[in-house]
Protein backbone atom coordinates (compact mmCIF):
# COMPACT_ATOMS: atom_id res chain seq x y z
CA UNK A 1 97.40 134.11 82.16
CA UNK A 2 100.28 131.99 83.30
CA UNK A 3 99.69 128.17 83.75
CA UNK A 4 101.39 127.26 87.40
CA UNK A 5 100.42 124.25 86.44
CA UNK A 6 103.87 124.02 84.11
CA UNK A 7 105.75 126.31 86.65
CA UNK A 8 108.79 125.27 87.65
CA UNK A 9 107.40 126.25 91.70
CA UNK A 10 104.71 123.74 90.60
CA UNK A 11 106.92 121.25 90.18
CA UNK A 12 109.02 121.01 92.72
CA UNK A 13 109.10 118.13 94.81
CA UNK A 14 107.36 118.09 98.36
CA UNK A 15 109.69 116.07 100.16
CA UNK A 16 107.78 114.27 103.35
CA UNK A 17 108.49 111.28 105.85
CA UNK A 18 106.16 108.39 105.55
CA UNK A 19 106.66 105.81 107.79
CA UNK A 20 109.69 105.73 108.27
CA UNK A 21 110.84 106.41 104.60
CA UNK A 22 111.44 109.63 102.59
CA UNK A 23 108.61 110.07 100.23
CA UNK A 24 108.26 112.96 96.94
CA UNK A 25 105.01 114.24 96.82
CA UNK A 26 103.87 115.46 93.11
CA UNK A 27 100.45 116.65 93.65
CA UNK A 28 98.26 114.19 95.33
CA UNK A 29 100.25 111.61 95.13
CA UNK A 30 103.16 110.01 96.74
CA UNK A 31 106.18 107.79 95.82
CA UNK A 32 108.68 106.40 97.81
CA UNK A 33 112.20 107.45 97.27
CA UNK A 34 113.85 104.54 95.48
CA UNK A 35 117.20 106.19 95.08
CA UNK A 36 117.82 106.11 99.30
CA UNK A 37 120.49 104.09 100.22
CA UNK A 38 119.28 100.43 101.29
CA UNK A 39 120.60 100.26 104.63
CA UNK A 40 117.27 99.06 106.51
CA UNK A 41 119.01 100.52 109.99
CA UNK A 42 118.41 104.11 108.14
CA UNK A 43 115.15 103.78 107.85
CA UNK A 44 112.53 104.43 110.37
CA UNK A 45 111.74 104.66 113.70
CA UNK A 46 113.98 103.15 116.60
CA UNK A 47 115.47 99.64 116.44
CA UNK A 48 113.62 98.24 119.13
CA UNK A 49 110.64 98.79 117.10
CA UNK A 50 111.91 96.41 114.40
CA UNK A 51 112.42 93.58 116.84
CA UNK A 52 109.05 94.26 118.01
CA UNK A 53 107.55 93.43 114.76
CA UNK A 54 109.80 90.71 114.10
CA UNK A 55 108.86 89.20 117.52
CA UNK A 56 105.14 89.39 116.83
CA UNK A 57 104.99 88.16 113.90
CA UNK A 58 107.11 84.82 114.95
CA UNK A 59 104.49 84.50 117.98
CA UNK A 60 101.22 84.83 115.49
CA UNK A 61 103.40 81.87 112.85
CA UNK A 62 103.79 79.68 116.55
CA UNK A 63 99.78 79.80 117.19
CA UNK A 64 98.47 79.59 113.80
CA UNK A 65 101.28 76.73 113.30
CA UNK A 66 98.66 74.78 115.74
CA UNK A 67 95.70 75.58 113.71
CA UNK A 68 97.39 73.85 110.96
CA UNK A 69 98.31 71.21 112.90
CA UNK A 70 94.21 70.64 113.88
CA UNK A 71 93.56 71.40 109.84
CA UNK A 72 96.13 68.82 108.96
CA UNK A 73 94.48 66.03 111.59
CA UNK A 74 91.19 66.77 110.04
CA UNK A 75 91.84 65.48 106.50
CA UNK A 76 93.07 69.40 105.21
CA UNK A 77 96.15 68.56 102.67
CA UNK A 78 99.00 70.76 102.48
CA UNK A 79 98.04 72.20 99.22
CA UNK A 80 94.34 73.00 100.10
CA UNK A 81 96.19 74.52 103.27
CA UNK A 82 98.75 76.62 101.59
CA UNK A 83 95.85 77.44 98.57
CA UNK A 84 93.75 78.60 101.17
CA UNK A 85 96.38 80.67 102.63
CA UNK A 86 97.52 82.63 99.74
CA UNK A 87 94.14 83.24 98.04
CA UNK A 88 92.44 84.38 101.71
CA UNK A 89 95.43 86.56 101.70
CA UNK A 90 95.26 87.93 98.94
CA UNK A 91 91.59 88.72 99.02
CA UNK A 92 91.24 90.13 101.88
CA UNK A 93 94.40 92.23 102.21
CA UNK A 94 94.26 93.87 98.69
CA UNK A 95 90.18 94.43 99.27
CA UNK A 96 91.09 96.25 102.55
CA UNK A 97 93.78 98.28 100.47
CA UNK A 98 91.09 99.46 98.19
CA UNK A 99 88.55 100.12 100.28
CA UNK A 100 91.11 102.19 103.21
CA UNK A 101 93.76 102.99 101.64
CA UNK A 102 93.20 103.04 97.51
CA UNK A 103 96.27 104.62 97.24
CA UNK A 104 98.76 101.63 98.49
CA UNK A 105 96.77 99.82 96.20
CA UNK A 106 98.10 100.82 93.32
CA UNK A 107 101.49 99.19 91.75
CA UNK A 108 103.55 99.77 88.43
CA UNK A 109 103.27 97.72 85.59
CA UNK A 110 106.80 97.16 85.68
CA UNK A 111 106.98 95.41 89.11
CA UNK A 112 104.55 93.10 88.74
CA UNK A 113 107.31 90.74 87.11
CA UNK A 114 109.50 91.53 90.42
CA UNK A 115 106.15 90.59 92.47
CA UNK A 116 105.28 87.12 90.61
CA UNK A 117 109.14 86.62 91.91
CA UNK A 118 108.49 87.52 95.15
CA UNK A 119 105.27 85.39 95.52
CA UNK A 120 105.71 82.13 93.43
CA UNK A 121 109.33 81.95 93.71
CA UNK A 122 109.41 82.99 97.80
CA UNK A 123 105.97 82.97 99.31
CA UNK A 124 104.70 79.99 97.71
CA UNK A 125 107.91 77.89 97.64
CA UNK A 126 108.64 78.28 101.34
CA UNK A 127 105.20 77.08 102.34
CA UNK A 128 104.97 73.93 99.61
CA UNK A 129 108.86 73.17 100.47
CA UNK A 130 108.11 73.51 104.35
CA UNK A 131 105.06 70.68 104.00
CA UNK A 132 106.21 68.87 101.73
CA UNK A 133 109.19 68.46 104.13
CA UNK A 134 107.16 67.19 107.22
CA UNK A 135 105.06 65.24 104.87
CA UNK A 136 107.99 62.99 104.52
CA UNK A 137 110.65 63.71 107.69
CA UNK A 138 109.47 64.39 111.23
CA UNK A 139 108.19 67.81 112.32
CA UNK A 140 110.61 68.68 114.46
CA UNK A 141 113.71 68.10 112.17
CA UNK A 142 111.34 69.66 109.16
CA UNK A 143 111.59 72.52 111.41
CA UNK A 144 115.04 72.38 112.34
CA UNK A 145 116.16 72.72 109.06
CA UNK A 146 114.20 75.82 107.94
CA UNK A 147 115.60 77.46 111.02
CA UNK A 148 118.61 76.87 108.98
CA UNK A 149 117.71 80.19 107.09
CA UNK A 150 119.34 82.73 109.81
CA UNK A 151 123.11 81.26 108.97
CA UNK A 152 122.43 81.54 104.78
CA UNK A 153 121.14 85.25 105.48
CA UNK A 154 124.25 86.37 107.40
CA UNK A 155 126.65 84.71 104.91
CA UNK A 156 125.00 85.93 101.74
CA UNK A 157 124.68 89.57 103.93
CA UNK A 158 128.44 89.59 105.35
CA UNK A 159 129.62 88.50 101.22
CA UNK A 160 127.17 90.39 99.00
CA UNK A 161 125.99 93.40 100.82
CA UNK A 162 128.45 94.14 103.08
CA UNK A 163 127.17 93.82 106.12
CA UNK A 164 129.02 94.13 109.25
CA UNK A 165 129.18 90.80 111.16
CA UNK A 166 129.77 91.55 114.66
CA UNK A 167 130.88 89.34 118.03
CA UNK A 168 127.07 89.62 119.22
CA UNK A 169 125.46 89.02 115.86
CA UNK A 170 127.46 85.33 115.87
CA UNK A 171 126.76 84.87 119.68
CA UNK A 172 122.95 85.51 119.39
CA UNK A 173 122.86 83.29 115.62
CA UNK A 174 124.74 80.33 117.53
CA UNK A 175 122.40 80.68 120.44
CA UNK A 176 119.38 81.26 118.63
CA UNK A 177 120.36 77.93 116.14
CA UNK A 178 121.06 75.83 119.54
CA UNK A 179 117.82 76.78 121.03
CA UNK A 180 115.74 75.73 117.55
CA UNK A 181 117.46 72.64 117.46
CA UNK A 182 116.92 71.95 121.42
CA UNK A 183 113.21 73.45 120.98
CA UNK A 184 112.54 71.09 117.79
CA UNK A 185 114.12 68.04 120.20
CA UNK A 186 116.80 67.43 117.57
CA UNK A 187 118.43 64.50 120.53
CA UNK A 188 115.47 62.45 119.71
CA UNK A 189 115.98 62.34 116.26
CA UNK A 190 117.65 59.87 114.51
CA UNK A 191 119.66 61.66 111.67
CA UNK A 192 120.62 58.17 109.85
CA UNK A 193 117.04 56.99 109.41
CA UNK A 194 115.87 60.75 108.02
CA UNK A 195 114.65 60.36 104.16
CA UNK A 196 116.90 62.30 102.39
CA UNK A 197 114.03 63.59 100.17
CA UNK A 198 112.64 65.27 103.03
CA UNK A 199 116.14 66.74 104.31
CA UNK A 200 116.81 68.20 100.56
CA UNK A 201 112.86 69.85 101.04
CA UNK A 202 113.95 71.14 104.12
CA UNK A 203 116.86 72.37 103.23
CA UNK A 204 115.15 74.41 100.17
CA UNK A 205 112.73 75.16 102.83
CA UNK A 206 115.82 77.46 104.32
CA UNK A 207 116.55 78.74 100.89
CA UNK A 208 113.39 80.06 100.06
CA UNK A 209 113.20 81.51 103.30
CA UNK A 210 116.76 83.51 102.96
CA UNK A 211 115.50 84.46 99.60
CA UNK A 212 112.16 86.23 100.17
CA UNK A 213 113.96 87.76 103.29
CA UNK A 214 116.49 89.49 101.32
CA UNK A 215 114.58 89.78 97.90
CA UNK A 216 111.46 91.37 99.72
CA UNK A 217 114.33 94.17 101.23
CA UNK A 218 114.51 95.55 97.55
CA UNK A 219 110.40 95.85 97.16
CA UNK A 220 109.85 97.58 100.91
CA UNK A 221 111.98 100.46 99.18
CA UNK A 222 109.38 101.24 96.79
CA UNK A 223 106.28 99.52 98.43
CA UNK A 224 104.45 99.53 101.94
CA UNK A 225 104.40 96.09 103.56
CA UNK A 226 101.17 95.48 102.81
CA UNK A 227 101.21 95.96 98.99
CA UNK A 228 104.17 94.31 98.74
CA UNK A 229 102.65 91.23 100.29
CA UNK A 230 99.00 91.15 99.48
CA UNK A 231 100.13 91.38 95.49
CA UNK A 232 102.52 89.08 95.91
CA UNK A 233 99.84 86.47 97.57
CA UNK A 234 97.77 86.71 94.23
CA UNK A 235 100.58 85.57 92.33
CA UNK A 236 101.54 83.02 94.38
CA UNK A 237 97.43 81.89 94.26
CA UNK A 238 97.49 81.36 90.60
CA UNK A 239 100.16 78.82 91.19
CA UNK A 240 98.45 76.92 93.37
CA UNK A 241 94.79 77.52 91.53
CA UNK A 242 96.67 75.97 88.38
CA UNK A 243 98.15 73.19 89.93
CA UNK A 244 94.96 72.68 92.10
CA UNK A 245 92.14 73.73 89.67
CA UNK A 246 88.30 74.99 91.03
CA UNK A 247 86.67 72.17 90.18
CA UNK A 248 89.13 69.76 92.24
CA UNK A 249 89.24 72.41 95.41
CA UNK A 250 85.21 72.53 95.61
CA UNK A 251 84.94 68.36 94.92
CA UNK A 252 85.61 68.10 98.70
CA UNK A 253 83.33 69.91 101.30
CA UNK A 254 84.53 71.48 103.87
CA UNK A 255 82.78 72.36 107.41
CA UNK A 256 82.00 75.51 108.71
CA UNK A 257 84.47 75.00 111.04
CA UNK A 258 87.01 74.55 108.95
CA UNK A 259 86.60 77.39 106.71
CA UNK A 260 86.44 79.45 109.49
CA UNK A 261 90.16 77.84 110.61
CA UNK A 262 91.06 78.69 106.85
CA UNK A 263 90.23 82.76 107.48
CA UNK A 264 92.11 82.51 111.18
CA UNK A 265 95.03 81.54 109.71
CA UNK A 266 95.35 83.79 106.45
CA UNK A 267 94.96 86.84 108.70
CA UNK A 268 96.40 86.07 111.80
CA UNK A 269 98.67 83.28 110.27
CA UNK A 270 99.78 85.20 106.95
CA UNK A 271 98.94 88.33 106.58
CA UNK A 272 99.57 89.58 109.95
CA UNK A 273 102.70 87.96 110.62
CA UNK A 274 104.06 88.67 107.47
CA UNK A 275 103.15 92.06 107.00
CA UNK A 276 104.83 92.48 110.92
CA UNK A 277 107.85 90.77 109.57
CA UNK A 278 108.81 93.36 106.39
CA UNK A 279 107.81 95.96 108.42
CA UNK A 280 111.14 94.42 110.80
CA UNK A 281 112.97 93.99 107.43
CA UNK A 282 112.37 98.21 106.85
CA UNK A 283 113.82 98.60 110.40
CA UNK A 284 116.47 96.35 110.85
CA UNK A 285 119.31 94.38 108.28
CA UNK A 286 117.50 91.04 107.54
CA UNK A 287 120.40 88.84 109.35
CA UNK A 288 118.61 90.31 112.56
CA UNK A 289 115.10 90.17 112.09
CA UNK A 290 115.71 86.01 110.77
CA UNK A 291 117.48 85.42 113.64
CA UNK A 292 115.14 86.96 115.77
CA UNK A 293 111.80 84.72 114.01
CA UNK A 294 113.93 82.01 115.67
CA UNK A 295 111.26 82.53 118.19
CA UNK A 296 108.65 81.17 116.30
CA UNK A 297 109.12 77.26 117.20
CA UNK A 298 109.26 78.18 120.98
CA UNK A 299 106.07 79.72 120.86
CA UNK A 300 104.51 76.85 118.69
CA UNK A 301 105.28 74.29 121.35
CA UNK A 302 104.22 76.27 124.38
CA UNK A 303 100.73 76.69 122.37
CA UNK A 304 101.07 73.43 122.19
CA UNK A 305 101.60 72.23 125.58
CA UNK A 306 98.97 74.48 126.66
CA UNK A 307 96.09 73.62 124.03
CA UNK A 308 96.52 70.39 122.77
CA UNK A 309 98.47 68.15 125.29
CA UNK A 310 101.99 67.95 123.80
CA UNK A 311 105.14 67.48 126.02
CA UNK A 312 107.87 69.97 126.57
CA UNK A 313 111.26 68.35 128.31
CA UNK A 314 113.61 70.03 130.36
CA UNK A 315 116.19 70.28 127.31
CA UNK A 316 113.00 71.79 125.52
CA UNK A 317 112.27 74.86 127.77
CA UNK A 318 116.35 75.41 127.86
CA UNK A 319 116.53 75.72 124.36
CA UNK A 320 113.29 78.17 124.19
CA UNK A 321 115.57 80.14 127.27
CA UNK A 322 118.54 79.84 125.05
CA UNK A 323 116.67 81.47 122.42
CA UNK A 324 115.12 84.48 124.43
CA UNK A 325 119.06 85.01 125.56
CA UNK A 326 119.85 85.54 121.87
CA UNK A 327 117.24 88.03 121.24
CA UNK A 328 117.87 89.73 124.33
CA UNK A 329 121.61 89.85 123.15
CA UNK A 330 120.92 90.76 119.19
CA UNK A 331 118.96 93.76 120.62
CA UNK A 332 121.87 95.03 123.21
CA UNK A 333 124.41 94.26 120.83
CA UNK A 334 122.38 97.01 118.07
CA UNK A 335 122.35 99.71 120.65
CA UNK A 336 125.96 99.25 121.70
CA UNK A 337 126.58 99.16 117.97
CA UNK A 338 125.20 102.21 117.39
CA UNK A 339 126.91 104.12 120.11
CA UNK A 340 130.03 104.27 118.82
């Protein structure tokens, strides 16, 4: 009796589109093609959907940015904060996997060291640099410099991976920058009276930033968004459960209403936005879907205004305009792009 089992027909590779990617198909199983070439603008679906993504996911960071804000008022530290968010995340996101979809839970032994990378030395360090920033400047120029992150993604992009840096690209970065800094109310700050401590963890802020942007663009080759984030939560976790043991954490109670601020904001704070912001990075080159987060402090002070009372200026709502015009701009600039 011949085996099919070890036929060469048997074998052969299925090949099928999953989401956007080209996936081989042994048996029941798939994996994703990791020899495709890495330009994110092959890869599923049409552009616009990218921005999409990108654009939800900086309006879900703008409201749950106010939920912190009420956490923060309320005696929550930073750490608990950021704790909270990663282990939530983590939890509930890699739970869901198993439960819906067991087979995006699984990962290779040999990435986890690439996804202890991606969440201690990206997920973790934005959010602890970000803090640690406003802890000791004020929010607005924390804020500003973070934005910073669009300009160190197109440079390392235009020098390292060859992207092509185009007329609108710079128009809608410039624009998009100006509006932040406008947005954040950079003309009331007063840049000789900033501690420098806090500048240098803004700055790094902006660095981590760029570098789970780009580094996460390797891992969405191989991984859906989901896995690639919900592991890399758990990593980040043990950082902050060493550094913050159990028995510190559960020393301080906690209201109801609290904890349920803690689960709003690791799935429609974290998980959500973040999962809606690699899915932009499969889409689109990562200089494009930074630029177009940009958004994020807009929406954070119209939620704001609205729900808690704080002040926009004139020079405020221009910048927000300002950077709506770049988006707008960064979008017609792809399509006109990819005309030619």
């Amino acid at each position: 009796m011949i085996d099919y089992r070890h036929s060469e027909r048997y074998h052969r590779s299925l090949s099928v589109r999953h989401e956007g990617r080209e996936v081989v198909q042994r048996g029941n199983k798939r994996y994703a093609d990791v020899s495709e070439p890495g330009n994110p603008q092959d890869r599923g679906g049409a552009p616009i959907a990218g921005y999409l993504y990108a654009i939800a996911a900086a309006v879900l960071w703008g409201v749950g940015g106010t939920v912190a804000k009420h956490l923060f008022a309320n005696g929550v530290t930073a750490l608990v904060l950021t704790q909270m968010r990663q282990t939530l995340s983590f939890l509930l996101l890699v739970g869901f996997l198993f439960i819906a979809y067991r087979d995006l839970a699984r990962i290779s032994m040999r990435d986890v060291p690439y996804l202890a990378v991606m969440g201690i030395g990206g997920l973790a360090m934005v959010q602890i640099s970000y803090y640690s920033s406003i802890a000791k400047i004020q929010v607005a120029a924390a804020i500003l410099l973070q934005y910073m992150a669009p300009i160190f993604i197109l440079i390392y992009s235009a020098l390292f991976m060859k992207e092509r840096v185009t007329r609108g690209k710079l128009v809608s970065l410039v624009l998009a920058v100006a509006g932040c800094s406008l947005v954040a109310g950079i003309y009331r700050i007063d840049l000789l009276k900033l501690n420098l401590s806090g500048v240098a963890w803004g700055l790094m802020s902006a660095f981590f930033f760029s570098f789970y942007t780009l580094y996460g663009q390797a891992g969405l080759k191989k991984y859906n968004a989901m896995t690639l984030f919900g592991y890399s939560c758990g990593f980040g976790a043990i950082l902050w459960w060493i550094l913050n043991p159990p028995w510190a954490f559960f020393a301080v109670s906690y209201s109801s209403v609290t904890w349920l601020a803690f689960v709003y904001i690791a799935v429609f704070g974290t998980i959500l936005p973040f999962v809606l912001y690699f899915k932009g990075l499969e889409r689109m080159e990562a200089s494009r879907v930074s630029i177009t987060s940009t958004l994020e402090p807009v929406v954070a002070g119209v939620v704001a205004y609205v729900f808690i009372g704080e002040t926009m200026g004139f020079l405020q709502i221009f910048g927000g305009a300002l950077v709506l015009v770049a988006i707008v701009l960064l979008q017609q600039s792809h399509k006109r792009n990819q005309s030619v």
